[in-house]
Protein backbone atom coordinates (compact mmCIF):
# COMPACT_ATOMS: atom_id res chain seq x y z
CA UNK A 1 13.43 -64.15 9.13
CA UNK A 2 9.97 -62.93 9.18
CA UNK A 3 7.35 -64.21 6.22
CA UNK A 4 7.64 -61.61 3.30
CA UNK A 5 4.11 -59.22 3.98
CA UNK A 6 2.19 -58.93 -0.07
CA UNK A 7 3.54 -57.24 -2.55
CA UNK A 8 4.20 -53.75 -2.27
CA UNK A 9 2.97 -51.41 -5.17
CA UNK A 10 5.40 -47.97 -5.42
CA UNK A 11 4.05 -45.31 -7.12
CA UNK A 12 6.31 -44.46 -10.63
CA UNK A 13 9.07 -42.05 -10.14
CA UNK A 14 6.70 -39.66 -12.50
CA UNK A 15 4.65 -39.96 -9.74
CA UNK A 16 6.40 -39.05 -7.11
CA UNK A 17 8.28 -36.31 -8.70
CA UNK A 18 4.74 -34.82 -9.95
CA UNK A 19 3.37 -35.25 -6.21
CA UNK A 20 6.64 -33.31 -4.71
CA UNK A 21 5.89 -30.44 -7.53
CA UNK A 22 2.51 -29.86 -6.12
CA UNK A 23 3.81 -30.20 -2.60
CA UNK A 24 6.14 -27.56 -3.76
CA UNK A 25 3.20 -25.48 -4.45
CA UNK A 26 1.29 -25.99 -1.33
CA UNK A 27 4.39 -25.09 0.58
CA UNK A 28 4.64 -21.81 -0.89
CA UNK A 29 1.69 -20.73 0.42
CA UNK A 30 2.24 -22.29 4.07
CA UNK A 31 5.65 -20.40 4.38
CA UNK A 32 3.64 -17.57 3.10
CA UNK A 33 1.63 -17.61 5.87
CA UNK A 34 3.94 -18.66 8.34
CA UNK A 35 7.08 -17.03 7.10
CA UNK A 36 6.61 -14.10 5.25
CA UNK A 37 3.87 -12.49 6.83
CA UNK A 38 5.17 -12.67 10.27
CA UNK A 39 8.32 -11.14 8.81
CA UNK A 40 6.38 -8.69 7.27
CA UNK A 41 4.27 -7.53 9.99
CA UNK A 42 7.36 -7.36 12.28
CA UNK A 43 8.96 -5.02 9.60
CA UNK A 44 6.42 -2.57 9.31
CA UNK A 45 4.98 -2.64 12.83
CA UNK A 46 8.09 -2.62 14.91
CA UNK A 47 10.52 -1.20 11.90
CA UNK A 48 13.38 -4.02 12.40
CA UNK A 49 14.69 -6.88 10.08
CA UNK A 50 15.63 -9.82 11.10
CA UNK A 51 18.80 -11.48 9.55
CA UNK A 52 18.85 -13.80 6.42
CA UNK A 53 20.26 -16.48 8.81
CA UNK A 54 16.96 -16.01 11.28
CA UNK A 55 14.67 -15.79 8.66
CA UNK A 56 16.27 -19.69 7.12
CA UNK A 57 16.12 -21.29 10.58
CA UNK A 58 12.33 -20.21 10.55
CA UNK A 59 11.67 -21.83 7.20
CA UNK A 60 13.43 -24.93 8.01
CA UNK A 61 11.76 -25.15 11.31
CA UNK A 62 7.93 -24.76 9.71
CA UNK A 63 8.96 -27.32 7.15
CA UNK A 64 10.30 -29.44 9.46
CA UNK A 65 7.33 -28.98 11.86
CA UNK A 66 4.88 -29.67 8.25
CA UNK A 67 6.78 -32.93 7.53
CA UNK A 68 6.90 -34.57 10.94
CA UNK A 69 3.27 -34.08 11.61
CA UNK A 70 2.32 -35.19 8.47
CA UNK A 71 4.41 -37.94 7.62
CA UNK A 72 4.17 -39.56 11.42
CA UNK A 73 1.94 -41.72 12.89
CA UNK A 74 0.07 -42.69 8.92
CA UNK A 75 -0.73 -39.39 7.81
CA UNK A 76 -0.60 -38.09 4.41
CA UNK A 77 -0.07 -34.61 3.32
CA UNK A 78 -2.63 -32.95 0.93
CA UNK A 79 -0.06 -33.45 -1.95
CA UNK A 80 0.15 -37.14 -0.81
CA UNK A 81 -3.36 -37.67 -0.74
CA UNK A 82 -4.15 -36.38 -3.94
CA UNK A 83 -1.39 -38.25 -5.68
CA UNK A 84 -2.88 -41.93 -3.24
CA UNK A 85 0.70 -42.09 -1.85
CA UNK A 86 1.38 -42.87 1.39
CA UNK A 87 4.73 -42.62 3.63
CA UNK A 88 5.61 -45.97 5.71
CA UNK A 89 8.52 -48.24 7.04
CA UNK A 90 10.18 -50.52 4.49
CA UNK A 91 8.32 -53.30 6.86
CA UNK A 92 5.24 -51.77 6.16
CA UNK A 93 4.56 -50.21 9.15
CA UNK A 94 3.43 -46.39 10.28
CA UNK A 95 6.60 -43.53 10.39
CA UNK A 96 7.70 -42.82 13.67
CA UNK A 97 9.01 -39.40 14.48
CA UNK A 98 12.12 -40.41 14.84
CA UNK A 99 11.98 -41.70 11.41
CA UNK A 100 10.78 -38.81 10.25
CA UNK A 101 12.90 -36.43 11.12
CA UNK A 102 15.47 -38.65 9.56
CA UNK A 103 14.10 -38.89 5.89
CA UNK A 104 13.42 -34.85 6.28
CA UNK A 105 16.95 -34.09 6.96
CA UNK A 106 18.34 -36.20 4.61
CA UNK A 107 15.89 -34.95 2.30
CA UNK A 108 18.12 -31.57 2.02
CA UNK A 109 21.16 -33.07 0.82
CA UNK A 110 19.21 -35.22 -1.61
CA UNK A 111 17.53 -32.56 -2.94
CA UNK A 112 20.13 -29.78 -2.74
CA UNK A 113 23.09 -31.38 -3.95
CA UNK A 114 21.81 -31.64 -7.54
CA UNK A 115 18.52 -33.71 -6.95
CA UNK A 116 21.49 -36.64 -6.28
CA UNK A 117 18.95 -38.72 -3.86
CA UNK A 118 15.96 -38.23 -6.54
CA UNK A 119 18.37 -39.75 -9.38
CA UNK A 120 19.48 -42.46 -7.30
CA UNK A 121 15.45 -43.86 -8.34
CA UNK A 122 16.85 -44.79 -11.40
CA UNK A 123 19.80 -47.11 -10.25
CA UNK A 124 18.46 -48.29 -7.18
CA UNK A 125 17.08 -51.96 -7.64
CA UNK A 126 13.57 -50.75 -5.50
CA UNK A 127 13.60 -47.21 -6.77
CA UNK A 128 13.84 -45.67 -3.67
CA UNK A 129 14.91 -42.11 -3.50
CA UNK A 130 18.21 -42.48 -1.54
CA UNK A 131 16.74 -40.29 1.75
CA UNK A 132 14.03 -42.83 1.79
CA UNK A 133 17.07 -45.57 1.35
CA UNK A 134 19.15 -44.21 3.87
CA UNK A 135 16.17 -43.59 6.81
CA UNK A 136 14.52 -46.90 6.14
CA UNK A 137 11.11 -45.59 5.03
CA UNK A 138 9.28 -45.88 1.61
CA UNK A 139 6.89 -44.47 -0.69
CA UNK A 140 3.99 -47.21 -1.77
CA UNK A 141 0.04 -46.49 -3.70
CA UNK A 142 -2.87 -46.41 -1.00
CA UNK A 143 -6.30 -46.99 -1.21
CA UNK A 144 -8.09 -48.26 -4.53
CA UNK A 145 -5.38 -47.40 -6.61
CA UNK A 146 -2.77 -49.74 -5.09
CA UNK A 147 -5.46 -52.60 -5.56
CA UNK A 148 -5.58 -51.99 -9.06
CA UNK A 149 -2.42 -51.48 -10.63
CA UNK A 150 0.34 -54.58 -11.23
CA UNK A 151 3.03 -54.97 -8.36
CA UNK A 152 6.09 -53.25 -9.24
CA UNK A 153 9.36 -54.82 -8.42
């Protein structure tokens, strides 16, 4: 077994829900841009809709395309950054893509299936949503924030 890496501080579930609400809002205006108005614009210029089913696959693909970059490789999303939490391995290290596209697809089911995966925080013994669980990656404080505040357990 490897030597146990210091204490890792998690941000509260308050936390993390309040930092997915204003992700939530930040989203709305990226699929606004990259969703709706390309919709738009091919409505009224070209006078054809698309089908319900194309216009889904588009706004899973720009989400999907949002949460990869940002939640690979150590980067943070704006929502993330505001709220000091950052996105890494349960050992501590950097999300791969791979990884990534994991915790975003199980992310749907979590979410969708009566916000199952965000109540599983409250019985699971590290409070990890159960997509994080499942893919192997977790949700910790960064920067001066994590230095400040008790280790929770």
């Amino acid at each position: 077994m490897t030597p146990t890496a210091a204490p890792v501080r998690r941000p509260s579930i308050t936390r993390r829900l309040a930092s997915m609400l204003y992700e939530c809002l930040l989203l709305f205006g990226i699929l606004a841009a990259l969703l709706v108005l390309p919709h738009f614009l091919l409505g009224a210029l070209a006078h054809r809709l698309v089908t319900p089913i194309i216009v889904q696959a588009h706004a899973f693909i720009v989400l999907l395309v949002y949460c990869l970059w940002f939640w690979s490789n150590g980067r943070q999303t704006l929502a993330m950054k505001t709220w000091r939490i950052r996105l890494l391995t349960r050992d501590g290290q950097p999300v791969r893509p791979a990884q990534a596209l994991l915790r975003y697809l199980l992310c749907w089911p979590s979410i969708i299936l009566g916000g199952v995966g965000i109540l599983w925080a409250l019985v699971d013994r590290e409070r990890l949503f159960l997509h994080d669980r499942l893919a192997g990656t977790q949700l910790v404080l960064s920067g001066e924030l994590a230095k400040r505040l008790p280790t929770s357990g």
